[in-house]
PDB file of N, CA and C in Angstrom:
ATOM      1  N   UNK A   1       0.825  -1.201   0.000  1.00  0.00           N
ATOM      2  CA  UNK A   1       0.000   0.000   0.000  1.00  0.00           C
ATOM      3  C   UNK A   1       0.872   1.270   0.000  1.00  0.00           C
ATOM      4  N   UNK A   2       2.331   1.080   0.994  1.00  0.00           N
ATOM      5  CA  UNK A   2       2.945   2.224   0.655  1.00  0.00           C
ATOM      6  C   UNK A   2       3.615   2.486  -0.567  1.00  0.00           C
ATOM      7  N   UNK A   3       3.762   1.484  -0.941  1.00  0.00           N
ATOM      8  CA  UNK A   3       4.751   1.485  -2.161  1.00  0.00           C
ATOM      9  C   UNK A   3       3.734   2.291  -3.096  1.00  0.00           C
ATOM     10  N   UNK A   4       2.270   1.932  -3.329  1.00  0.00           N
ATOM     11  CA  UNK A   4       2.008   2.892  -4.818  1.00  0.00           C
ATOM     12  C   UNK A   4       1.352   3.788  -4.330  1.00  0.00           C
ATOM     13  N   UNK A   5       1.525   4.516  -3.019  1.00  0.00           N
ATOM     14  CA  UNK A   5       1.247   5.920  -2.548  1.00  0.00           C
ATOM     15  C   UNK A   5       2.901   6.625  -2.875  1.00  0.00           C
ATOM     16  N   UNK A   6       3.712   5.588  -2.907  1.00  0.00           N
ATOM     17  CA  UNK A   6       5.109   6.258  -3.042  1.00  0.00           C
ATOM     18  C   UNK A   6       5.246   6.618  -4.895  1.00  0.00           C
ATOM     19  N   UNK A   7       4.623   5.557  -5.765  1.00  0.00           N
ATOM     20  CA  UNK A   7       4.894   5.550  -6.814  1.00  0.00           C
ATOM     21  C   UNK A   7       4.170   6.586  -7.599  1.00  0.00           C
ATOM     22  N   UNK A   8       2.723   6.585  -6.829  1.00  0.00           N
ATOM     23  CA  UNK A   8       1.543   7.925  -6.910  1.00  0.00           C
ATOM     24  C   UNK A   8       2.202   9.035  -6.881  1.00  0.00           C
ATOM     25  N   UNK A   9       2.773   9.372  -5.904  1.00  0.00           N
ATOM     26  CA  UNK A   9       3.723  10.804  -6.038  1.00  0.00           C
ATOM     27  C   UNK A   9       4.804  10.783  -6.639  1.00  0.00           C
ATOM     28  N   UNK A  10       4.945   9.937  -6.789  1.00  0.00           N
ATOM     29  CA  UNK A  10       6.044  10.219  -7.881  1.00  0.00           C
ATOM     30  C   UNK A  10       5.719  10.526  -9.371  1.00  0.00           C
ATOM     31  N   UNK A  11       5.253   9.790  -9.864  1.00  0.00           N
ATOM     32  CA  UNK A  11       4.224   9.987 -11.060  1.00  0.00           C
ATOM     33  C   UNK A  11       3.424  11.510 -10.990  1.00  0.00           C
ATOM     34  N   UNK A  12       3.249  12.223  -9.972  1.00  0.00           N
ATOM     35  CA  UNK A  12       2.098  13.390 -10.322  1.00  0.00           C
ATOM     36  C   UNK A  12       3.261  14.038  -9.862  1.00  0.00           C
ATOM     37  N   UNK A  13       4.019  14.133  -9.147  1.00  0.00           N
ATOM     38  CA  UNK A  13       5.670  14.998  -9.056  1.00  0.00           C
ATOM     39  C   UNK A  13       6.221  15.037 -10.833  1.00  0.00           C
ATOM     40  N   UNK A  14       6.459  14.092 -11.551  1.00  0.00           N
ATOM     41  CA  UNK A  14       6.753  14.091 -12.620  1.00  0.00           C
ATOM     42  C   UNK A  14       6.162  15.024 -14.159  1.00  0.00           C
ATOM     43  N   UNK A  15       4.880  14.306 -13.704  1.00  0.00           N
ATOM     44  CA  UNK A  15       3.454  15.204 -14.643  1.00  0.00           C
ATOM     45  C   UNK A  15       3.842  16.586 -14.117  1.00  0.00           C
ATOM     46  N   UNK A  16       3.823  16.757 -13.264  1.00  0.00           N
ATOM     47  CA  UNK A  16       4.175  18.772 -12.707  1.00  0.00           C
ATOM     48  C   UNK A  16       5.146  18.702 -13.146  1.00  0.00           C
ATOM     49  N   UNK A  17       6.125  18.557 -13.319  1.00  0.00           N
ATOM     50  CA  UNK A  17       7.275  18.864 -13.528  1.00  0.00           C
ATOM     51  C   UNK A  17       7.200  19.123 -15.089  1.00  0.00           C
ATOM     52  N   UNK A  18       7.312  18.340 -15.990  1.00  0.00           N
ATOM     53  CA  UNK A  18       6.984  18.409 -17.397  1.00  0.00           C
ATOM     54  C   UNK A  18       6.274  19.117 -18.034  1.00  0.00           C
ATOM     55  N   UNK A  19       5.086  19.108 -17.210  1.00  0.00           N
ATOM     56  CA  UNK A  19       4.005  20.291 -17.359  1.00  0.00           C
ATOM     57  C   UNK A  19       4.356  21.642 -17.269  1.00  0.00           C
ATOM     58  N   UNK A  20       5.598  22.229 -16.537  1.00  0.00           N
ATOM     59  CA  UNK A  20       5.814  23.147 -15.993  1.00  0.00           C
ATOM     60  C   UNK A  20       7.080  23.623 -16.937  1.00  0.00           C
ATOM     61  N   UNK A  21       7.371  22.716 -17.769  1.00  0.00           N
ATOM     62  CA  UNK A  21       8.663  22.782 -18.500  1.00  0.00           C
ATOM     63  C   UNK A  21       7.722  23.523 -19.577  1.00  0.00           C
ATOM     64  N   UNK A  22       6.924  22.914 -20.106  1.00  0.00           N
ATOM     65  CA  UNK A  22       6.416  23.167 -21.563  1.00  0.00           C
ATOM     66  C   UNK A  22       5.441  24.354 -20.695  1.00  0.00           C
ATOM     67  N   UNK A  23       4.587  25.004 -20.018  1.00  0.00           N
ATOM     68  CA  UNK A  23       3.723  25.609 -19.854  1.00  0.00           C
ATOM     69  C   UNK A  23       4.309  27.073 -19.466  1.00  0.00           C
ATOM     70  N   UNK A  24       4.158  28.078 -19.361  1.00  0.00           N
ATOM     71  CA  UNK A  24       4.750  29.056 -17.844  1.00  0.00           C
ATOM     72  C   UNK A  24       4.089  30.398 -18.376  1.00  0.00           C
ATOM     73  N   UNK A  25       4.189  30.973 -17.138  1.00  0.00           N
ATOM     74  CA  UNK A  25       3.366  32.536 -17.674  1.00  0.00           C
ATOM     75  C   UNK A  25       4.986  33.314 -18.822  1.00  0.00           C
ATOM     76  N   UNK A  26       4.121  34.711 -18.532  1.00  0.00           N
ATOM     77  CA  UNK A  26       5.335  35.656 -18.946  1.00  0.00           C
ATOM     78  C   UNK A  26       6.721  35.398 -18.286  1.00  0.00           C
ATOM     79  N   UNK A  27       7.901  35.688 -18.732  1.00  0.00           N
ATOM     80  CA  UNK A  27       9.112  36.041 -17.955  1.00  0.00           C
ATOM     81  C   UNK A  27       9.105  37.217 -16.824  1.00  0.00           C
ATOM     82  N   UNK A  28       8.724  38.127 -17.898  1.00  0.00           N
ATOM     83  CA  UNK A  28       8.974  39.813 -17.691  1.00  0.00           C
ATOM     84  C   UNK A  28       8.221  41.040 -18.641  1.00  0.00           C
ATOM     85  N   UNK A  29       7.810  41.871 -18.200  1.00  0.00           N
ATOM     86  CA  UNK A  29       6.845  42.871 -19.098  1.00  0.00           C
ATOM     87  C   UNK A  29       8.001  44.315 -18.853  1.00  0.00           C
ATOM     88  N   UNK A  30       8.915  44.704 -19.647  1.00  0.00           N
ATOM     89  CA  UNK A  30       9.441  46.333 -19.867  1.00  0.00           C
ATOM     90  C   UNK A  30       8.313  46.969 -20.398  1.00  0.00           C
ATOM     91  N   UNK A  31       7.750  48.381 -19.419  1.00  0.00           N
ATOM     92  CA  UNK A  31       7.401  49.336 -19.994  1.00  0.00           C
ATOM     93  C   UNK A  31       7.929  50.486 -19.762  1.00  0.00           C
ATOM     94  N   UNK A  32       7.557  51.062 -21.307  1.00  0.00           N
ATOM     95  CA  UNK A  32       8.181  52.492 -21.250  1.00  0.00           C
ATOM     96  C   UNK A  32       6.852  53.565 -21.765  1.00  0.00           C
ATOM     97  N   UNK A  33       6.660  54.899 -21.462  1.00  0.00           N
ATOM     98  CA  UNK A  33       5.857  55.102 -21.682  1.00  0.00           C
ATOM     99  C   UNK A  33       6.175  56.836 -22.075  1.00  0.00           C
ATOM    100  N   UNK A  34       6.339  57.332 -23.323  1.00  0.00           N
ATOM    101  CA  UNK A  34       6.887  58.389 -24.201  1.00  0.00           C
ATOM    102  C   UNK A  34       6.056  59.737 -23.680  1.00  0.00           C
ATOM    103  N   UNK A  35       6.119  60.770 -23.058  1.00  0.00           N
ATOM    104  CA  UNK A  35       4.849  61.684 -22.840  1.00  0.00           C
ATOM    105  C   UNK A  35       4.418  62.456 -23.963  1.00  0.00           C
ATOM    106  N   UNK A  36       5.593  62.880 -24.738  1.00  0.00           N
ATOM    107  CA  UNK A  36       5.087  63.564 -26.338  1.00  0.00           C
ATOM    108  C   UNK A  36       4.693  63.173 -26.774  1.00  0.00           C
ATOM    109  N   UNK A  37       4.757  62.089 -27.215  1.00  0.00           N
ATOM    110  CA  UNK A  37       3.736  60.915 -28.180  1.00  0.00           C
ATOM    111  C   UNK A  37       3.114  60.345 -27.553  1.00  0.00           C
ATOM    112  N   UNK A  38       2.855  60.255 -26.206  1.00  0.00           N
ATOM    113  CA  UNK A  38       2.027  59.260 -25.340  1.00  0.00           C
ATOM    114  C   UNK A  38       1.608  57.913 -25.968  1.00  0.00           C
ATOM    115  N   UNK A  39       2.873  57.236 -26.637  1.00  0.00           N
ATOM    116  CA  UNK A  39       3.230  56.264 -26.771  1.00  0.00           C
ATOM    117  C   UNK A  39       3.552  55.361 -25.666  1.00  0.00           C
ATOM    118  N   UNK A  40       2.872  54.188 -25.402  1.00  0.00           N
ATOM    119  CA  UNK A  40       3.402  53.101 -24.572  1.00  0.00           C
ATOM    120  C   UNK A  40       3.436  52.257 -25.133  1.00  0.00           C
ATOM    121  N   UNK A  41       5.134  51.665 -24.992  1.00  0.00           N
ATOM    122  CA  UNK A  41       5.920  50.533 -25.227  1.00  0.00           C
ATOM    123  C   UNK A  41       5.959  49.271 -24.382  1.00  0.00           C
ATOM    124  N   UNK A  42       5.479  48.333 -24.432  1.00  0.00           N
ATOM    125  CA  UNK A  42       5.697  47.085 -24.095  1.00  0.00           C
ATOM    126  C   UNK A  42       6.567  45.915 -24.690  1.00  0.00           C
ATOM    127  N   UNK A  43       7.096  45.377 -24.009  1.00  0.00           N
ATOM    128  CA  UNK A  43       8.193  44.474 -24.122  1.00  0.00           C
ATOM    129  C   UNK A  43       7.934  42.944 -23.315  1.00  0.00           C
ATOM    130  N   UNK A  44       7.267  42.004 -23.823  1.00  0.00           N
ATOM    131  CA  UNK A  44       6.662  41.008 -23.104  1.00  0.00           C
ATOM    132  C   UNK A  44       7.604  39.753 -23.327  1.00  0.00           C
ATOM    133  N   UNK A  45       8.012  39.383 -21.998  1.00  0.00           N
ATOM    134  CA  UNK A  45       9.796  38.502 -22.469  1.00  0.00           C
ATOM    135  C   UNK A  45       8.797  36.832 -22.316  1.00  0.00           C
ATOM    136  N   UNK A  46       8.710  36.167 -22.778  1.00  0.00           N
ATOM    137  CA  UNK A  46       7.957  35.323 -23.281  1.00  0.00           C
ATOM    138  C   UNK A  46       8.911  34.351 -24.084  1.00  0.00           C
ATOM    139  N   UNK A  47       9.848  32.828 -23.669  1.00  0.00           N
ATOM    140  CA  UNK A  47      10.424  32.471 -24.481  1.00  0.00           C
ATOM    141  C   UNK A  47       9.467  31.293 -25.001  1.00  0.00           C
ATOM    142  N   UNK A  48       9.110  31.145 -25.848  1.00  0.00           N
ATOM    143  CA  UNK A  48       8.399  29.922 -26.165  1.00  0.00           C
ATOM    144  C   UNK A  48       8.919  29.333 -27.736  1.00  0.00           C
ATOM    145  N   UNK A  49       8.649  27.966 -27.779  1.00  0.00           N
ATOM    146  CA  UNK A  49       9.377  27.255 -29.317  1.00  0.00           C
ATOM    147  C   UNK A  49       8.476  26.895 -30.381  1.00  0.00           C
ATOM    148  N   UNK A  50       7.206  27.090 -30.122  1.00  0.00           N
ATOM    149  CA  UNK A  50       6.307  27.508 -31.351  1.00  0.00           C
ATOM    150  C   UNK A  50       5.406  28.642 -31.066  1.00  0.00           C
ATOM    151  N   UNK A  51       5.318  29.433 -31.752  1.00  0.00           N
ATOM    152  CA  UNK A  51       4.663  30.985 -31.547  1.00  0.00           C
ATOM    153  C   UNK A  51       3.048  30.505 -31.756  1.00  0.00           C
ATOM    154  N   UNK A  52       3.041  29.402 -32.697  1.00  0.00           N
ATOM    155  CA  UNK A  52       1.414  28.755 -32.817  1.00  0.00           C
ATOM    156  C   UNK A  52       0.364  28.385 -32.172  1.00  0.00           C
ATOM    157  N   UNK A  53       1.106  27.957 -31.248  1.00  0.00           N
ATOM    158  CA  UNK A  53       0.934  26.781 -30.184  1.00  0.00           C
ATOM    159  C   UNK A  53       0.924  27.511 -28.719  1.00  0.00           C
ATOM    160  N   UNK A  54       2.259  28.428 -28.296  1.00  0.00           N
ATOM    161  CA  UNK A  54       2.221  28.636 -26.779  1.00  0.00           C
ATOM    162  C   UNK A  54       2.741  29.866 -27.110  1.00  0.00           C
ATOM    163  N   UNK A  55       1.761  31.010 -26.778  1.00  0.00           N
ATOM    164  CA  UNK A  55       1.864  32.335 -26.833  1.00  0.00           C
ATOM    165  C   UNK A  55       1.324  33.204 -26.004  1.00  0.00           C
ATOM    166  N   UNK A  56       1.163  34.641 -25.929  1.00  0.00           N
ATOM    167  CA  UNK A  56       0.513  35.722 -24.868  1.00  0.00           C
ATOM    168  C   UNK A  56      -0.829  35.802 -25.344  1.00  0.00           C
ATOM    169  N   UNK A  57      -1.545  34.988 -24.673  1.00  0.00           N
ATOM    170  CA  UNK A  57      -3.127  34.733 -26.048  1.00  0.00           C
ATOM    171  C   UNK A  57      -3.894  36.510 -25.398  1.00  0.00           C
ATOM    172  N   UNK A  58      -3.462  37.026 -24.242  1.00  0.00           N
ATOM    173  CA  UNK A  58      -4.728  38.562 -24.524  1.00  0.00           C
ATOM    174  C   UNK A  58      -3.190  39.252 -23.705  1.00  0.00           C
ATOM    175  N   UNK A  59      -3.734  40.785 -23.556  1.00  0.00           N
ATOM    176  CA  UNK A  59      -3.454  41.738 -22.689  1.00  0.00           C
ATOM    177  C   UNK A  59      -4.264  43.203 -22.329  1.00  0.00           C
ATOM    178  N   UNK A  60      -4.006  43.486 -21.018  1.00  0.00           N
ATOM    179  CA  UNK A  60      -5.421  44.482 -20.929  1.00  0.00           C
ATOM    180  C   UNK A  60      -4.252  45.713 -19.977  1.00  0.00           C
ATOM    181  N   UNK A  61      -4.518  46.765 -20.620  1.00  0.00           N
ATOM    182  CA  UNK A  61      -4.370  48.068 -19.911  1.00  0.00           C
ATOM    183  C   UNK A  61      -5.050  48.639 -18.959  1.00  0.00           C
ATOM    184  N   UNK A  62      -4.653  48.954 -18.055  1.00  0.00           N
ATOM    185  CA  UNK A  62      -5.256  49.662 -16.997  1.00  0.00           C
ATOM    186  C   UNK A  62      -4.839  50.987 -16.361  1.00  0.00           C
ATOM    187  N   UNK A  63      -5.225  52.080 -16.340  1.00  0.00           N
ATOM    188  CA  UNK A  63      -4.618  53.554 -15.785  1.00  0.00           C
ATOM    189  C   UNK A  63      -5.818  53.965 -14.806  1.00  0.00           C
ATOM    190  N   UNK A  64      -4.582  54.104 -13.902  1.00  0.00           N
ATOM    191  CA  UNK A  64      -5.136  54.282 -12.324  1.00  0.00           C
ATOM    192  C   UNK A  64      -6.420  53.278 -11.801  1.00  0.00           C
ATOM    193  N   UNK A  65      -6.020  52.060 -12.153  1.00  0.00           N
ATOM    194  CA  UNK A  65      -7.299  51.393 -12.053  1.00  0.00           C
ATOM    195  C   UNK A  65      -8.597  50.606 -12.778  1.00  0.00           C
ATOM    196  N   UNK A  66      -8.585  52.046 -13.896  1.00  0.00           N
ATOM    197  CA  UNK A  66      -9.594  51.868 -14.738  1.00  0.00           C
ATOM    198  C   UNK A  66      -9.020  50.972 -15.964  1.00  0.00           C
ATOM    199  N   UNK A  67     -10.291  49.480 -16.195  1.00  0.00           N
ATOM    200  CA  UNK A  67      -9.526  49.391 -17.824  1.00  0.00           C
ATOM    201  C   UNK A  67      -9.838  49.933 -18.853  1.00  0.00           C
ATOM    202  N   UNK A  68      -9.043  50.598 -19.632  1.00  0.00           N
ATOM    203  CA  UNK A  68      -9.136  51.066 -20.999  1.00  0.00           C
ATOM    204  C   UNK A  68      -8.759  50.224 -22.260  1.00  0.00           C
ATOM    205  N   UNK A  69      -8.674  49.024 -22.260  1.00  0.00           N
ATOM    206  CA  UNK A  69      -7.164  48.442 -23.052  1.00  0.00           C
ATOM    207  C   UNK A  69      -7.516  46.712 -22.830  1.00  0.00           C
ATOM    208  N   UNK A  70      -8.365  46.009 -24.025  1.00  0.00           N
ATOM    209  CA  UNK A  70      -8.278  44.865 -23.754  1.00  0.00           C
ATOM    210  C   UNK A  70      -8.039  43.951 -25.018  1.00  0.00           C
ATOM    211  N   UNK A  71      -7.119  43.060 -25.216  1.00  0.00           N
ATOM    212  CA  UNK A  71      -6.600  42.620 -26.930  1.00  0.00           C
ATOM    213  C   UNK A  71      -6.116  41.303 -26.587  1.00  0.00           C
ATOM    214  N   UNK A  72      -7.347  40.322 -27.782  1.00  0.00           N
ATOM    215  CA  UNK A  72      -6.516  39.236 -28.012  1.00  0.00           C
ATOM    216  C   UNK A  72      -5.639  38.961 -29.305  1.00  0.00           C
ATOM    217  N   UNK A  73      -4.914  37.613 -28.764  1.00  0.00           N
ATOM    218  CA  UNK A  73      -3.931  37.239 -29.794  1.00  0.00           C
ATOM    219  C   UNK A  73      -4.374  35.887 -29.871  1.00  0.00           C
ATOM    220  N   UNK A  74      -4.221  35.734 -31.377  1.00  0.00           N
ATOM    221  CA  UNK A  74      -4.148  33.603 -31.692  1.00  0.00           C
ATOM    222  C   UNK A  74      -2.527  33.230 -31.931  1.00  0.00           C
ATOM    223  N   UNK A  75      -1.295  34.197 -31.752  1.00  0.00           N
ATOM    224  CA  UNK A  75       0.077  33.303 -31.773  1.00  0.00           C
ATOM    225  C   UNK A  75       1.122  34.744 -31.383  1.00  0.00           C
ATOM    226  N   UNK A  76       2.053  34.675 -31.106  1.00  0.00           N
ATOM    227  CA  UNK A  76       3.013  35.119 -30.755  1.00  0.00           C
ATOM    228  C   UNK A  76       4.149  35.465 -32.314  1.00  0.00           C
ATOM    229  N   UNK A  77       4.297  37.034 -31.987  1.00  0.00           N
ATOM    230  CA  UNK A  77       5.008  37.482 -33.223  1.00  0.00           C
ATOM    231  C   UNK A  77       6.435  36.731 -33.235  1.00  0.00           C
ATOM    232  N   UNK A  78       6.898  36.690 -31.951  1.00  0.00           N
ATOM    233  CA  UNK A  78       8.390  36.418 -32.208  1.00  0.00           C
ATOM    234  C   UNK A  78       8.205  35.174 -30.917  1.00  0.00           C
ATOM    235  N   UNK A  79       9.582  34.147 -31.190  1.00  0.00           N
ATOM    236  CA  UNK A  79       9.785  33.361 -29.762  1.00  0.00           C
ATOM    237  C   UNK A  79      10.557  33.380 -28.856  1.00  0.00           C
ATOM    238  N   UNK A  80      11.016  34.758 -28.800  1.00  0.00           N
ATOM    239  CA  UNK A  80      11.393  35.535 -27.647  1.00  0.00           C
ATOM    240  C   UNK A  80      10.961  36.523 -26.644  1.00  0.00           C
ATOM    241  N   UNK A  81       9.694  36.976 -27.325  1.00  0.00           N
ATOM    242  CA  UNK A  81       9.054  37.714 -26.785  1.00  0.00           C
ATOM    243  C   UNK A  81       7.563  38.701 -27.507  1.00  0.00           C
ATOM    244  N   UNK A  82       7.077  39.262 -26.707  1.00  0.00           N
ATOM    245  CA  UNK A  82       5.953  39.697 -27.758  1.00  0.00           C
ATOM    246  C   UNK A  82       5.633  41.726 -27.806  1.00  0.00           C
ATOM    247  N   UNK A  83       6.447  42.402 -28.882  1.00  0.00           N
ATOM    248  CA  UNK A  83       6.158  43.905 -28.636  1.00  0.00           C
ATOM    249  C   UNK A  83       5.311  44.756 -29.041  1.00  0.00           C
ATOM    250  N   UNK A  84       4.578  45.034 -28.447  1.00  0.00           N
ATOM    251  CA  UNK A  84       3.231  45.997 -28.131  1.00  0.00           C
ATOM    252  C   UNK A  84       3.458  47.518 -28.193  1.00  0.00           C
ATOM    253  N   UNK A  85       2.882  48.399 -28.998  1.00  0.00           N
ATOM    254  CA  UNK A  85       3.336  50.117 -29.054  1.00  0.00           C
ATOM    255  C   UNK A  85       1.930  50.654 -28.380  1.00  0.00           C
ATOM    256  N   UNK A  86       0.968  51.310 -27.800  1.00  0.00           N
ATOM    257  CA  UNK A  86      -0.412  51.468 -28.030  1.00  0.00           C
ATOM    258  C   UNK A  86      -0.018  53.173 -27.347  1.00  0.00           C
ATOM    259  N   UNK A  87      -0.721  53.707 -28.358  1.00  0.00           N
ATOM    260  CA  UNK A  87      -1.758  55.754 -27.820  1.00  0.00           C
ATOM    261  C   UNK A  87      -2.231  55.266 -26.751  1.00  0.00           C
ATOM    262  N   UNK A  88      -2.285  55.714 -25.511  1.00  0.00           N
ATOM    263  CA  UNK A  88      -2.028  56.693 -24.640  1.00  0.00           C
ATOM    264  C   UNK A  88      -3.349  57.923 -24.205  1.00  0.00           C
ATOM    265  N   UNK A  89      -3.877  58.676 -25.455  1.00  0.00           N
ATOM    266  CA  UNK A  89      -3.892  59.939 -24.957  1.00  0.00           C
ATOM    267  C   UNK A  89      -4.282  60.703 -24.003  1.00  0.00           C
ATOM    268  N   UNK A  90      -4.852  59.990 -23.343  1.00  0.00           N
ATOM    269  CA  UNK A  90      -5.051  60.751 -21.759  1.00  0.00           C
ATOM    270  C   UNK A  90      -4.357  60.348 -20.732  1.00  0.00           C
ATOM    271  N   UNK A  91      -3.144  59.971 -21.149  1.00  0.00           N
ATOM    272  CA  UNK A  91      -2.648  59.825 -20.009  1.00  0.00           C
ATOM    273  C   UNK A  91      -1.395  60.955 -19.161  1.00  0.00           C
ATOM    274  N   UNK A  92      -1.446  61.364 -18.128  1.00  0.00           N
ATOM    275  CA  UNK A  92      -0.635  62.290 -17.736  1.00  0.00           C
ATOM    276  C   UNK A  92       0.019  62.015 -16.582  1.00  0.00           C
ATOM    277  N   UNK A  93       1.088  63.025 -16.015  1.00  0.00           N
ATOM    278  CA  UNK A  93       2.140  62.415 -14.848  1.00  0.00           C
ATOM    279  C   UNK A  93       0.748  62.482 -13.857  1.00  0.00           C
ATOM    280  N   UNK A  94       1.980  60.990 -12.968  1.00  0.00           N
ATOM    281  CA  UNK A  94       1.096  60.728 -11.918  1.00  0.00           C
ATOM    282  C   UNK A  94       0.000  59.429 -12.035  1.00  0.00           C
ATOM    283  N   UNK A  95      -0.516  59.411 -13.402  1.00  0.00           N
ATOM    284  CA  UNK A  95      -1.237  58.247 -13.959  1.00  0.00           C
ATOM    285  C   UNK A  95      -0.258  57.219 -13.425  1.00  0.00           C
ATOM    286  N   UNK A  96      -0.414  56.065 -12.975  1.00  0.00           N
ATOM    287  CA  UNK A  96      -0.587  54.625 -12.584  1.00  0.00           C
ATOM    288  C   UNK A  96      -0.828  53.629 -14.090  1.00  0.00           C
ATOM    289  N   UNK A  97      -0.124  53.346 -15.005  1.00  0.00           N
ATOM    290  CA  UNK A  97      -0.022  52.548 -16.069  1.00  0.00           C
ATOM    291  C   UNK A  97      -0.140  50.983 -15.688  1.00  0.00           C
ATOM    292  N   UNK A  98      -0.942  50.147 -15.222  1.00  0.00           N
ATOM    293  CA  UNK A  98      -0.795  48.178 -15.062  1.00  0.00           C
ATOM    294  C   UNK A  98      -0.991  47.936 -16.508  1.00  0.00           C
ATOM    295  N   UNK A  99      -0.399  46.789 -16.190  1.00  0.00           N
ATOM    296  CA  UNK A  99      -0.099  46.169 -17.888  1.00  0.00           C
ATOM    297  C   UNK A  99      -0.270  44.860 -17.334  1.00  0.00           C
ATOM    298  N   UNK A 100      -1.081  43.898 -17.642  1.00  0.00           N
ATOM    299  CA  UNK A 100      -1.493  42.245 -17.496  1.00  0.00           C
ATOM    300  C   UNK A 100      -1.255  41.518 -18.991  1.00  0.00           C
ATOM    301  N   UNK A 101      -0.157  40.977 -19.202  1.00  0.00           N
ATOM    302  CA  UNK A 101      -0.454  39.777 -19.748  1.00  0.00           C
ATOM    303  C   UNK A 101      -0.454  38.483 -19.651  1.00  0.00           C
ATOM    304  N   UNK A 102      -1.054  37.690 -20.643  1.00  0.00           N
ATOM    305  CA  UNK A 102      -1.861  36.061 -20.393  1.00  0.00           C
ATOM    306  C   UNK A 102      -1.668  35.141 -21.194  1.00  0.00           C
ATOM    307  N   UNK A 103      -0.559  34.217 -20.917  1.00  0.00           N
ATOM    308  CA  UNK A 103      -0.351  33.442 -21.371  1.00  0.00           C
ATOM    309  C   UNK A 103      -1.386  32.097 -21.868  1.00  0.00           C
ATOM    310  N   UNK A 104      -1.430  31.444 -23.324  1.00  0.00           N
ATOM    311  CA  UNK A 104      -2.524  30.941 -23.434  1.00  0.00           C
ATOM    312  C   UNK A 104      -2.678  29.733 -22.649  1.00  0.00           C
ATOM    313  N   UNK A 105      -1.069  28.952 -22.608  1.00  0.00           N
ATOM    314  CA  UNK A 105      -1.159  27.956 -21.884  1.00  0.00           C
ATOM    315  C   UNK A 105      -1.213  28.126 -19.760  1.00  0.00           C
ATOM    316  N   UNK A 106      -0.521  28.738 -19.201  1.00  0.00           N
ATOM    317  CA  UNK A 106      -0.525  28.930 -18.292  1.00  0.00           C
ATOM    318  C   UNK A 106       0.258  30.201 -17.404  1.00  0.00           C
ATOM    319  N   UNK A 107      -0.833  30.892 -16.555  1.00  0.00           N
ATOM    320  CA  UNK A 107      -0.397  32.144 -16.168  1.00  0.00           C
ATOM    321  C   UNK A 107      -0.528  33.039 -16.610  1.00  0.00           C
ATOM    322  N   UNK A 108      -0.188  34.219 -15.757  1.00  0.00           N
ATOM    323  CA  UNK A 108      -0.230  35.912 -16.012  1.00  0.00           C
ATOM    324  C   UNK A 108       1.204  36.700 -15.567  1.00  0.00           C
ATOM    325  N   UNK A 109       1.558  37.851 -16.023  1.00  0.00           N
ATOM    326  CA  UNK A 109       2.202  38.896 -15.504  1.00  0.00           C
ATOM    327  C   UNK A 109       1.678  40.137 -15.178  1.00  0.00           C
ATOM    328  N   UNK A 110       1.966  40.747 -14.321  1.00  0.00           N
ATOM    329  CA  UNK A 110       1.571  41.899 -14.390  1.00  0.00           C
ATOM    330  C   UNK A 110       3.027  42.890 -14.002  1.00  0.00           C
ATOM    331  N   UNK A 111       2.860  44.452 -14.734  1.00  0.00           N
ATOM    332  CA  UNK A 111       3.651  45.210 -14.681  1.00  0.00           C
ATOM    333  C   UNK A 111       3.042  46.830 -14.478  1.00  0.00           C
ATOM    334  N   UNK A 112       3.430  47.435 -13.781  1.00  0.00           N
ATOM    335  CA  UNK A 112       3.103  48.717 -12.903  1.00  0.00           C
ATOM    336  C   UNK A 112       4.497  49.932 -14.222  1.00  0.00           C
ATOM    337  N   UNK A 113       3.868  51.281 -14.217  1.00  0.00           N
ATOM    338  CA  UNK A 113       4.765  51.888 -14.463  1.00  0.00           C
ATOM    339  C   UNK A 113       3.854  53.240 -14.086  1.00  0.00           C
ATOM    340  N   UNK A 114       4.632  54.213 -13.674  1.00  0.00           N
ATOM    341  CA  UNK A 114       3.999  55.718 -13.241  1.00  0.00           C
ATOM    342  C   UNK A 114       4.541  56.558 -13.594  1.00  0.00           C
ATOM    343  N   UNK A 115       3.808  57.343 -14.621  1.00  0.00           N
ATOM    344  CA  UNK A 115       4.059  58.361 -15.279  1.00  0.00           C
ATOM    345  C   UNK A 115       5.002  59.560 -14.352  1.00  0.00           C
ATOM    346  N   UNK A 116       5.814  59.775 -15.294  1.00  0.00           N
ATOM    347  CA  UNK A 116       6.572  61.191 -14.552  1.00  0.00           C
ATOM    348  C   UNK A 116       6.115  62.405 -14.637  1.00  0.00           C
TER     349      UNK A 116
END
């Protein structure tokens, strides 16, 4: 009886493990955010080995709270990462910029930036 409670965890220790190889949220989200152009730059570090298959399937903007900003994707531009430009125009110093993205297979990031 102990033995395939021992072999049980081992086996679902394994499945996680593998699972966790091929699955994972974002790395890392760089934002930058331009005030003349009230351009915001995103930089979504995302390594994945088919862009088809395991990518940033949405992402949603949020300033000070509020969402303004919600976009899906069916694959990933590059398999290093995924870059995002989006207007801005109301945004001013002091604004609170969150940035969420969502991986299709598993997980989220989120990233904070505050206007100067």
């Amino acid at each position: 009886m102990i033995m395939k409670k021992i072999t049980l965890i081992v086996l679902l220790l394994m499945l996680f493990i593998s699972f966790g190889a091929i699955a994972h949220p974002p790395k890392k989200i760089k934002l930058n955010f331009n005030k003349e152009t009230k351009m915001l730059t995103a930089d979504i570090i995302h390594k994945v080995k088919d862009v088809d298959t395991h990518y940033i399937s949405s992402i949603t903007i949020y300033i000070n709270g509020e969402e303004i900003i919600t976009k899906a994707f069916e694959n990933q531009s590059d398999k290093m990462d995924e870059k995002l430009e989006f207007v801005l125009d109301k945004v001013k110093s002091g604004d609170v910029i969150k940035f969420k993205a969502k991986c299709n297979k598993f997980g989220k990031k989120t990233a904070k930036y505050t206007v100067e």
